[in-house]
C-alpha atoms as a PDB file:
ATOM      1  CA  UNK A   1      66.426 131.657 108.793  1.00  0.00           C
ATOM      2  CA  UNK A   2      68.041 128.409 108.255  1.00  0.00           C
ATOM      3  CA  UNK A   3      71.531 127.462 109.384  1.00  0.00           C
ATOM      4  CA  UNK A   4      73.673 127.112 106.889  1.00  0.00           C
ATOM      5  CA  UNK A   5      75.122 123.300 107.228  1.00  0.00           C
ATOM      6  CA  UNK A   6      79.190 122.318 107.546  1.00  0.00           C
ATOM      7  CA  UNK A   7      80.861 118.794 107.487  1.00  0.00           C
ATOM      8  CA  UNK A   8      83.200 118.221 110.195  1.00  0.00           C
ATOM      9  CA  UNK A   9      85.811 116.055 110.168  1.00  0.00           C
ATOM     10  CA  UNK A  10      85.842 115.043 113.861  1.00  0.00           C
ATOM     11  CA  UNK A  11      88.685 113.068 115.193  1.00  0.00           C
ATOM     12  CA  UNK A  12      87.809 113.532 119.079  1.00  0.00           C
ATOM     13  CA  UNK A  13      91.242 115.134 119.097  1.00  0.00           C
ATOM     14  CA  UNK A  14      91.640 118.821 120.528  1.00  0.00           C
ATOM     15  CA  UNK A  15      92.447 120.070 117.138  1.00  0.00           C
ATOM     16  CA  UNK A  16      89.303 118.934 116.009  1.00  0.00           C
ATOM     17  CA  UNK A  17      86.945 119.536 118.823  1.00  0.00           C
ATOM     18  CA  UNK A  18      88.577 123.162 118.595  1.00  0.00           C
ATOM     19  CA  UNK A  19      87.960 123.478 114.474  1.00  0.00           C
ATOM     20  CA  UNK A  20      83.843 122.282 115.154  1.00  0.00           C
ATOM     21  CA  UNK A  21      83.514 124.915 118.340  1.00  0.00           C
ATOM     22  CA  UNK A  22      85.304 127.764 115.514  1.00  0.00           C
ATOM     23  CA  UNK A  23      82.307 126.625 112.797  1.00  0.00           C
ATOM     24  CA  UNK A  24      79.934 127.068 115.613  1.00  0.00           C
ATOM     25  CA  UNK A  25      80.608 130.635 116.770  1.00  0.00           C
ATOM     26  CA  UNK A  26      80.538 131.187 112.849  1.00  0.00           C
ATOM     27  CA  UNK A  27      76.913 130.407 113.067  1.00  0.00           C
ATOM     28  CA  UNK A  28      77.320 126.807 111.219  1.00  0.00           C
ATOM     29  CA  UNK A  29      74.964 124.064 111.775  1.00  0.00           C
ATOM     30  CA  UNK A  30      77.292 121.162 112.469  1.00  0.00           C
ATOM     31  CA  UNK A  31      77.261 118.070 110.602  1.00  0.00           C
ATOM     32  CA  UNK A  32      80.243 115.216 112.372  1.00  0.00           C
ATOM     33  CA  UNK A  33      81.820 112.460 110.310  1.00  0.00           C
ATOM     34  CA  UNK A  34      84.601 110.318 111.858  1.00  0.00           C
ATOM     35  CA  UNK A  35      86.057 107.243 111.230  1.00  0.00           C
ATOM     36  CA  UNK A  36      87.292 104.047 112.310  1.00  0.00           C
ATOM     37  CA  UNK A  37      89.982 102.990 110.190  1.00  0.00           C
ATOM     38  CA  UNK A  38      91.651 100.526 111.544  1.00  0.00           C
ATOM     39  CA  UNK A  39      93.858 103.137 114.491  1.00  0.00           C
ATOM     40  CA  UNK A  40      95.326 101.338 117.273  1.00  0.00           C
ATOM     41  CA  UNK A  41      93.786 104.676 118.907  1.00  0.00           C
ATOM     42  CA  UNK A  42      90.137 104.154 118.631  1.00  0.00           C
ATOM     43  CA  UNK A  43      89.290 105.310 121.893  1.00  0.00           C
ATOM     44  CA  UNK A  44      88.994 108.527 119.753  1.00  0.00           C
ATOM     45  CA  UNK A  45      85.786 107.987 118.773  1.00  0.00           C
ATOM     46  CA  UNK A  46      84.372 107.444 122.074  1.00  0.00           C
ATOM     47  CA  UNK A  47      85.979 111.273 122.410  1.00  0.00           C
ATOM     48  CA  UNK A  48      84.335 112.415 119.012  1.00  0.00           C
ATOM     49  CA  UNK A  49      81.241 111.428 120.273  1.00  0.00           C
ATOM     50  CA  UNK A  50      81.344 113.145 123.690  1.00  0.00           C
ATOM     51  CA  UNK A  51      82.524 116.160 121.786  1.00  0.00           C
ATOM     52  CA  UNK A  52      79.730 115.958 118.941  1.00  0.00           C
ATOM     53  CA  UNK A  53      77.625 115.845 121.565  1.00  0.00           C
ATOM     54  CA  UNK A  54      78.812 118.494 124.021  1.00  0.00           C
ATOM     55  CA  UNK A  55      78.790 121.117 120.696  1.00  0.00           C
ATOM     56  CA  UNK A  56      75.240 120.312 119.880  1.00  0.00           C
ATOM     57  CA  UNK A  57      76.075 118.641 116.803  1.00  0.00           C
ATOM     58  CA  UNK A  58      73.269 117.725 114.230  1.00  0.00           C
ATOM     59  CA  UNK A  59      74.042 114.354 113.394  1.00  0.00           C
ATOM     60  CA  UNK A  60      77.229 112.499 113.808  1.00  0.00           C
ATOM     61  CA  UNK A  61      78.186 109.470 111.252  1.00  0.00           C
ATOM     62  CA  UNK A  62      81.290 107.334 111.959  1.00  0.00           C
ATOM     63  CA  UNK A  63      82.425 105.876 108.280  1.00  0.00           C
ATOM     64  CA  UNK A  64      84.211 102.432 108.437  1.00  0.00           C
ATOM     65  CA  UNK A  65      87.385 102.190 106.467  1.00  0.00           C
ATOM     66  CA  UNK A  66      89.919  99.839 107.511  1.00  0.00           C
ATOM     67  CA  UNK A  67      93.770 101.475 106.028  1.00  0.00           C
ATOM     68  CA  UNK A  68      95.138  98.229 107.889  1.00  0.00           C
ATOM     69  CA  UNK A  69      94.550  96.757 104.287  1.00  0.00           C
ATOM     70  CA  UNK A  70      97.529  99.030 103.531  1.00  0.00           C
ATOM     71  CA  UNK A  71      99.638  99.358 106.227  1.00  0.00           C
ATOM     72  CA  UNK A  72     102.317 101.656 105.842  1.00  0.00           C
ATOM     73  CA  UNK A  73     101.614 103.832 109.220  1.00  0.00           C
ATOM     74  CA  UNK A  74     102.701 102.902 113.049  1.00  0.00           C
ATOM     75  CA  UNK A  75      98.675 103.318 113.491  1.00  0.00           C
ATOM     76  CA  UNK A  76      97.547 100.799 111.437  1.00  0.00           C
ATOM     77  CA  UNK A  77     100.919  98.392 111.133  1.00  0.00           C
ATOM     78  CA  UNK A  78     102.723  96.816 113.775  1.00  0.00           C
ATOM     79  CA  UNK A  79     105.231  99.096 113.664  1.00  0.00           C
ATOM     80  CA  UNK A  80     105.856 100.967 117.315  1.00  0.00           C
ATOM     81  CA  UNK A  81     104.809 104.660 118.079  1.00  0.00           C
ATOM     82  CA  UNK A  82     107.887 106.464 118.783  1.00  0.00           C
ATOM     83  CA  UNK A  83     107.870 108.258 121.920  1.00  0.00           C
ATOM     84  CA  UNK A  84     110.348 111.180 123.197  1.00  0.00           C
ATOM     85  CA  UNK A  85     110.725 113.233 126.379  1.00  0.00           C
ATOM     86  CA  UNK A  86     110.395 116.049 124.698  1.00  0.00           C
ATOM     87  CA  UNK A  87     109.609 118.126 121.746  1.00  0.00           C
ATOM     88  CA  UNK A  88     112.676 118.810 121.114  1.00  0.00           C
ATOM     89  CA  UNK A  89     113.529 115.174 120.952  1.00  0.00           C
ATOM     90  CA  UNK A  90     111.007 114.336 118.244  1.00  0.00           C
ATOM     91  CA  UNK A  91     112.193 113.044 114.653  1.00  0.00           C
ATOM     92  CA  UNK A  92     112.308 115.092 111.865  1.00  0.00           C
ATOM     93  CA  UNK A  93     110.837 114.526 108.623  1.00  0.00           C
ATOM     94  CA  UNK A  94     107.471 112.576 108.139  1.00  0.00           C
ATOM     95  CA  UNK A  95     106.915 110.437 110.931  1.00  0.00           C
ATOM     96  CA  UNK A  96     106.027 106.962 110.949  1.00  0.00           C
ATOM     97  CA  UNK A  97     102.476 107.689 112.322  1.00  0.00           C
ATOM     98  CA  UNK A  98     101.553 109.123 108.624  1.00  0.00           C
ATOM     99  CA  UNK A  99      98.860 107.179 107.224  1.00  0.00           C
ATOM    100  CA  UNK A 100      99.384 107.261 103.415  1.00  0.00           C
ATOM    101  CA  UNK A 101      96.543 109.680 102.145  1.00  0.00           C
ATOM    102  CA  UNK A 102      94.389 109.661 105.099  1.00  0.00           C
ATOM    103  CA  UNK A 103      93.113 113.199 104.689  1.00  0.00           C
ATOM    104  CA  UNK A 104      92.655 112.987 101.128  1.00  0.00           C
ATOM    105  CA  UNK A 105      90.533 110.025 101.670  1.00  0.00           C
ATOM    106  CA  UNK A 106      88.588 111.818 104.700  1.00  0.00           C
ATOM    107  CA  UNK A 107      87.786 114.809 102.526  1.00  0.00           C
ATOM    108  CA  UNK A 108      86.378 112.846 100.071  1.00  0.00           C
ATOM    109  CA  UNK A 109      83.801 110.969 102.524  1.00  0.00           C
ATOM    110  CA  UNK A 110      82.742 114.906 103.799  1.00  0.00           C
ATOM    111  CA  UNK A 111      82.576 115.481  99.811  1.00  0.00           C
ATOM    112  CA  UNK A 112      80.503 113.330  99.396  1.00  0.00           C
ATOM    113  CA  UNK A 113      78.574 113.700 102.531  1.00  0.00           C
ATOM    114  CA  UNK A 114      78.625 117.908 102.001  1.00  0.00           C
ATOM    115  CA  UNK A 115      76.942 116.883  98.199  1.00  0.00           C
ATOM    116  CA  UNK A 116      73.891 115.143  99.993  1.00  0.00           C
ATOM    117  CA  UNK A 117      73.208 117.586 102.491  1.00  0.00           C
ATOM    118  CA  UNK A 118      73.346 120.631 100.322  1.00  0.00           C
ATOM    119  CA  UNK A 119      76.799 121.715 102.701  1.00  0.00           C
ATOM    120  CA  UNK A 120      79.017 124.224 100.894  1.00  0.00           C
ATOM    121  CA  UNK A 121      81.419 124.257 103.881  1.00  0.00           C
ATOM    122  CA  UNK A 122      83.706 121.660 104.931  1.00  0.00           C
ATOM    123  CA  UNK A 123      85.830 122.242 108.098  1.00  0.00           C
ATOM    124  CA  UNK A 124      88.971 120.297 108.916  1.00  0.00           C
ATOM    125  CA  UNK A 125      91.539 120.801 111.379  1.00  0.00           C
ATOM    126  CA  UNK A 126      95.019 120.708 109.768  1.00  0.00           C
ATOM    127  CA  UNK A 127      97.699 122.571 110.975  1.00  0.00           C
ATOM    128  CA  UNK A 128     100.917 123.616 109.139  1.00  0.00           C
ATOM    129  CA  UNK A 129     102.869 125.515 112.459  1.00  0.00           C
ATOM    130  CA  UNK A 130     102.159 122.271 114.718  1.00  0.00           C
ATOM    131  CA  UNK A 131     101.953 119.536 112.964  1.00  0.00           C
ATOM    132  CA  UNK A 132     104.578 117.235 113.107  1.00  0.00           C
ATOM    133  CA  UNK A 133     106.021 116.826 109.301  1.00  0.00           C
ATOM    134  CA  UNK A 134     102.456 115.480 107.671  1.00  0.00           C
ATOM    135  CA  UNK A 135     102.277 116.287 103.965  1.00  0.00           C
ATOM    136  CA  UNK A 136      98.845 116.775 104.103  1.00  0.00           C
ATOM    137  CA  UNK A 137      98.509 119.055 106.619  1.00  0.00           C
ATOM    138  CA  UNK A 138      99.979 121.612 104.357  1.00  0.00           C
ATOM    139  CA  UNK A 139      97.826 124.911 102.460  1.00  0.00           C
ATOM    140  CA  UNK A 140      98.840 124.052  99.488  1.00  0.00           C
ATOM    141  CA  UNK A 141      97.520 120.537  99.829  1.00  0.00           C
ATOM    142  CA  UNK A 142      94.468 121.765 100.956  1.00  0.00           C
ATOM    143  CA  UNK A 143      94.275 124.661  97.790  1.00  0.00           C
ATOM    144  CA  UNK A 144      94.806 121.825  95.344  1.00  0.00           C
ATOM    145  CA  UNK A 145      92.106 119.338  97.208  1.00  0.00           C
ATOM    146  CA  UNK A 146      89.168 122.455  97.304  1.00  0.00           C
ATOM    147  CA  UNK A 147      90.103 122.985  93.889  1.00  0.00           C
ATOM    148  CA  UNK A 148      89.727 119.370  92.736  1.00  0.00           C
ATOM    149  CA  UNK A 149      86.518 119.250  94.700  1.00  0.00           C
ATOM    150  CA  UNK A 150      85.035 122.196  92.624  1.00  0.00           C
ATOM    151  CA  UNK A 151      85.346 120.216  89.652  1.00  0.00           C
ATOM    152  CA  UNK A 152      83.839 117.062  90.922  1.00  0.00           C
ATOM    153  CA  UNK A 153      80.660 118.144  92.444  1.00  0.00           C
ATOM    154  CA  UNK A 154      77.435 118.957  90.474  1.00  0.00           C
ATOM    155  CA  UNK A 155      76.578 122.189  92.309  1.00  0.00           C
ATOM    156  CA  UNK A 156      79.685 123.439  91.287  1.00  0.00           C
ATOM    157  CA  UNK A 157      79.217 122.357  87.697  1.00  0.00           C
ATOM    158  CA  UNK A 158      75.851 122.995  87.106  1.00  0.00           C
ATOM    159  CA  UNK A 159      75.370 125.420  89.366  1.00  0.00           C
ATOM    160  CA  UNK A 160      79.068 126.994  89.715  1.00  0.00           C
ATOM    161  CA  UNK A 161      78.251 126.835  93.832  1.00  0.00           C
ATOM    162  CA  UNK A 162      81.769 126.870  94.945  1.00  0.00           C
ATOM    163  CA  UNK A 163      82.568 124.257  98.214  1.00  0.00           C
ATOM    164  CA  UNK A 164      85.014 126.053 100.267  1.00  0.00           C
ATOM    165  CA  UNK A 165      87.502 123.942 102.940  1.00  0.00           C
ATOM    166  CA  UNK A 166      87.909 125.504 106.213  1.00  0.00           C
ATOM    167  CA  UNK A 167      91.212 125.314 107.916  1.00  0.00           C
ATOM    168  CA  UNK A 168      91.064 128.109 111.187  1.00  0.00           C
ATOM    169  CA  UNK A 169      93.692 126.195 112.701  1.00  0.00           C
ATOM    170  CA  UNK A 170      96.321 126.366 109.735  1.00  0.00           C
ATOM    171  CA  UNK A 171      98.680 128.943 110.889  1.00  0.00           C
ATOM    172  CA  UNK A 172      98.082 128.690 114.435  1.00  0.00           C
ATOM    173  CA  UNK A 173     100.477 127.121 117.298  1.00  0.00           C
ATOM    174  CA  UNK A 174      99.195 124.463 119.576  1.00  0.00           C
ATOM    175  CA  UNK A 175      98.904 126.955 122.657  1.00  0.00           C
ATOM    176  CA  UNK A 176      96.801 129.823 120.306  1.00  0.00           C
ATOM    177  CA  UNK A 177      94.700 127.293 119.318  1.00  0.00           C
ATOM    178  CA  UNK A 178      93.982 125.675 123.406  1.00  0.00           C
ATOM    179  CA  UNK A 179      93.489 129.527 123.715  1.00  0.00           C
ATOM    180  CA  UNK A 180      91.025 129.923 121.319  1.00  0.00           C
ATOM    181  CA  UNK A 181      88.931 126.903 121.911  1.00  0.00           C
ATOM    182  CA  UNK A 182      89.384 127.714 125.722  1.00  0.00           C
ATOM    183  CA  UNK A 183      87.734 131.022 124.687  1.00  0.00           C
ATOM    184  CA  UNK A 184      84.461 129.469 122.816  1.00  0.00           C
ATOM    185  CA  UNK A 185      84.020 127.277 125.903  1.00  0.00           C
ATOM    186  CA  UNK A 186      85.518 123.332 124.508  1.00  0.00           C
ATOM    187  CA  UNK A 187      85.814 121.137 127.216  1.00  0.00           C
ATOM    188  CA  UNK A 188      89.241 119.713 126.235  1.00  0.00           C
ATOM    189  CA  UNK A 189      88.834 116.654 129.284  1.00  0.00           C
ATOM    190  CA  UNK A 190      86.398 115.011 126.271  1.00  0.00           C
ATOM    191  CA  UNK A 191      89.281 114.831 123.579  1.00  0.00           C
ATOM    192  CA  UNK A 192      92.048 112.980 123.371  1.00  0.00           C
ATOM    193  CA  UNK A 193      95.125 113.276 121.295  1.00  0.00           C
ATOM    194  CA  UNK A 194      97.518 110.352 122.088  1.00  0.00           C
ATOM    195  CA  UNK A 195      98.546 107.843 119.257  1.00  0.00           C
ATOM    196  CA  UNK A 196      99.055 105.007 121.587  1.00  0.00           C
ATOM    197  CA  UNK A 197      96.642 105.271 124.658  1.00  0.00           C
ATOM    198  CA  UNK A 198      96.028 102.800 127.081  1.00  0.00           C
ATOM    199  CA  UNK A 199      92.351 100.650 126.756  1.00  0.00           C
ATOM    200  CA  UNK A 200      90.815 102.968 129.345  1.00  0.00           C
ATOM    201  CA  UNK A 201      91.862 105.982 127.144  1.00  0.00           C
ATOM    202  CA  UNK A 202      94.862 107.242 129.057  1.00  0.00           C
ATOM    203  CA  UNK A 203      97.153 109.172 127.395  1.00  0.00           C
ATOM    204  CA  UNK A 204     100.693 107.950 127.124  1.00  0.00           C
ATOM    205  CA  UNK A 205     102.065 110.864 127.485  1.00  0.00           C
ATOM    206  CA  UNK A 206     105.723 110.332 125.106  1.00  0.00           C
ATOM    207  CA  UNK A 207     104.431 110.229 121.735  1.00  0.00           C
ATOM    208  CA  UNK A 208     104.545 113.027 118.865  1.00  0.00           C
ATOM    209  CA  UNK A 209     100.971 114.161 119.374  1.00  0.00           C
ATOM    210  CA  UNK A 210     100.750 113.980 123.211  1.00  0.00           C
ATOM    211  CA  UNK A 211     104.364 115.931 123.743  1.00  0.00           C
ATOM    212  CA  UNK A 212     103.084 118.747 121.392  1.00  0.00           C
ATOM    213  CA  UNK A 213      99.326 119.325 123.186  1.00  0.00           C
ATOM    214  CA  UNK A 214     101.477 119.359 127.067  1.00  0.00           C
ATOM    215  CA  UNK A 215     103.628 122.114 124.864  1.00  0.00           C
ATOM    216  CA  UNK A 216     100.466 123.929 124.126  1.00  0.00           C
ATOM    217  CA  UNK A 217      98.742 123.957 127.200  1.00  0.00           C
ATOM    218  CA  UNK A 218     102.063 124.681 129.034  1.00  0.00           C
ATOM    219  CA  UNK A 219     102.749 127.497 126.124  1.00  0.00           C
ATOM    220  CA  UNK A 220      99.198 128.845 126.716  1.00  0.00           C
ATOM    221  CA  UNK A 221      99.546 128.988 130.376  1.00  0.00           C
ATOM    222  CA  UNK A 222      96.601 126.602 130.753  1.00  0.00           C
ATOM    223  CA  UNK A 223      96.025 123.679 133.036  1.00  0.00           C
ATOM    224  CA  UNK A 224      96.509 120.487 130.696  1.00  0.00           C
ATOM    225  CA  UNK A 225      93.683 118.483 131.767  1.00  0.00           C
ATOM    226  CA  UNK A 226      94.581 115.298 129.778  1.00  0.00           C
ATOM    227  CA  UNK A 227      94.487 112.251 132.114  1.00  0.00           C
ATOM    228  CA  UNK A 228      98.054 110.444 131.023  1.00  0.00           C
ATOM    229  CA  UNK A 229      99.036 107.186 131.822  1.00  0.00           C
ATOM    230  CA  UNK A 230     101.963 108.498 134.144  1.00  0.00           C
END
């Protein structure tokens, strides 16, 4: 019988490597997009790509999109990643390290991409527990985006095949997630999370997203295996 296919939106990131390994145990054929956008933190696609490739993705497609057009974001502006000794330390609110409708604008690649290869699943790895103030990281952003989707796509029209957007990680904190993806066997020494990482891929170490993955693994009682900077 023929795998059913899923988009993933693959950052390289540990929530992401963790959402793909999830699709796989659910028996999904795994189809990768990324994108380089313009980050300061590209060395996350070298990541995606060792993580497409340790899962046994399909196919993996990298889309080019450059936000630094826009601005707006301390990872595509020159404006400075904040960095804290601790979680506890971290802003509140929406961070500067938003980027202004990045997620609406990555579903819509994998909607488009899902459309061609006949995919009625799209899995992304959002998290609303974890997830350090980003509007669209939220379930009822995600509700409202599946929704829209099953009014732009012909399957669903003509068809009335419904898409459906996969979010395992939603309600999960950083440590239950590093448990679970510890569990199906992700190798999290391929990902990295860090928003300003030095040219080697080092992790800094002090910014939002690399204080809340040393939470997790500490949390989950897991050796963090991240090579930081210091």
């Amino acid at each position: 019988m023929t795998q059913k296919k899923a988009v993933i939106l693959l950052s390289g990131g540990l929530d992401s490597a963790t959402t793909a390994a999830i699709a796989k145990a659910q028996g999904f054929a795994l189809y990768g997009i990324s994108f380089r956008y313009g980050q300061r933190h590209a060395v996350e696609l070298q990541a995606a790509s060792r993580v497409a490739q340790h899962l046994g993705f399909e196919e993996h497609k990298t889309a080019e999109i450059d936000l630094r057009l826009f601005g707006g974001s301390a990872l595509t502006d020159n404006i400075a990643v904040p960095k804290s000794n601790s979680v506890e330390e971290m802003g509140k609110g929406i961070p500067v390290t938003y980027v202004p409708a990045r997620n609406t604008i990555f579903l819509s690649f994998a909607l488009a991409w899902a459309e061609v290869l006949g995919a009625n699943d799209i899995f992304i790895g959002v998290n609303a527990v974890d997830y350090s103030g980003y509007p669209d990281c939220r379930p009822e952003y995600i509700a409202a985006y599946e929704a829209m989707a099953n009014l732009a796509t012909a399957s669903a029209v003509e068809k009335g095949i419904r898409l459906q957007i996969h979010t395992p990680l939603i309600h999960l904190t950083k440590a239950q997630i590093i448990t679970e993806g510890t569990r199906l066997g992700v190798d999290y020494r391929l990902t990295i999370s860090c928003y300003d990482p030095t040219e080697d891929g080092k992790a800094c170490g002090h910014c939002d997203s690399c204080l809340l993955r040393r939470k997790g693994f500490a949390d989950a009682h897991i050796t963090d295996v991240t090579a930081y900077q210091s």
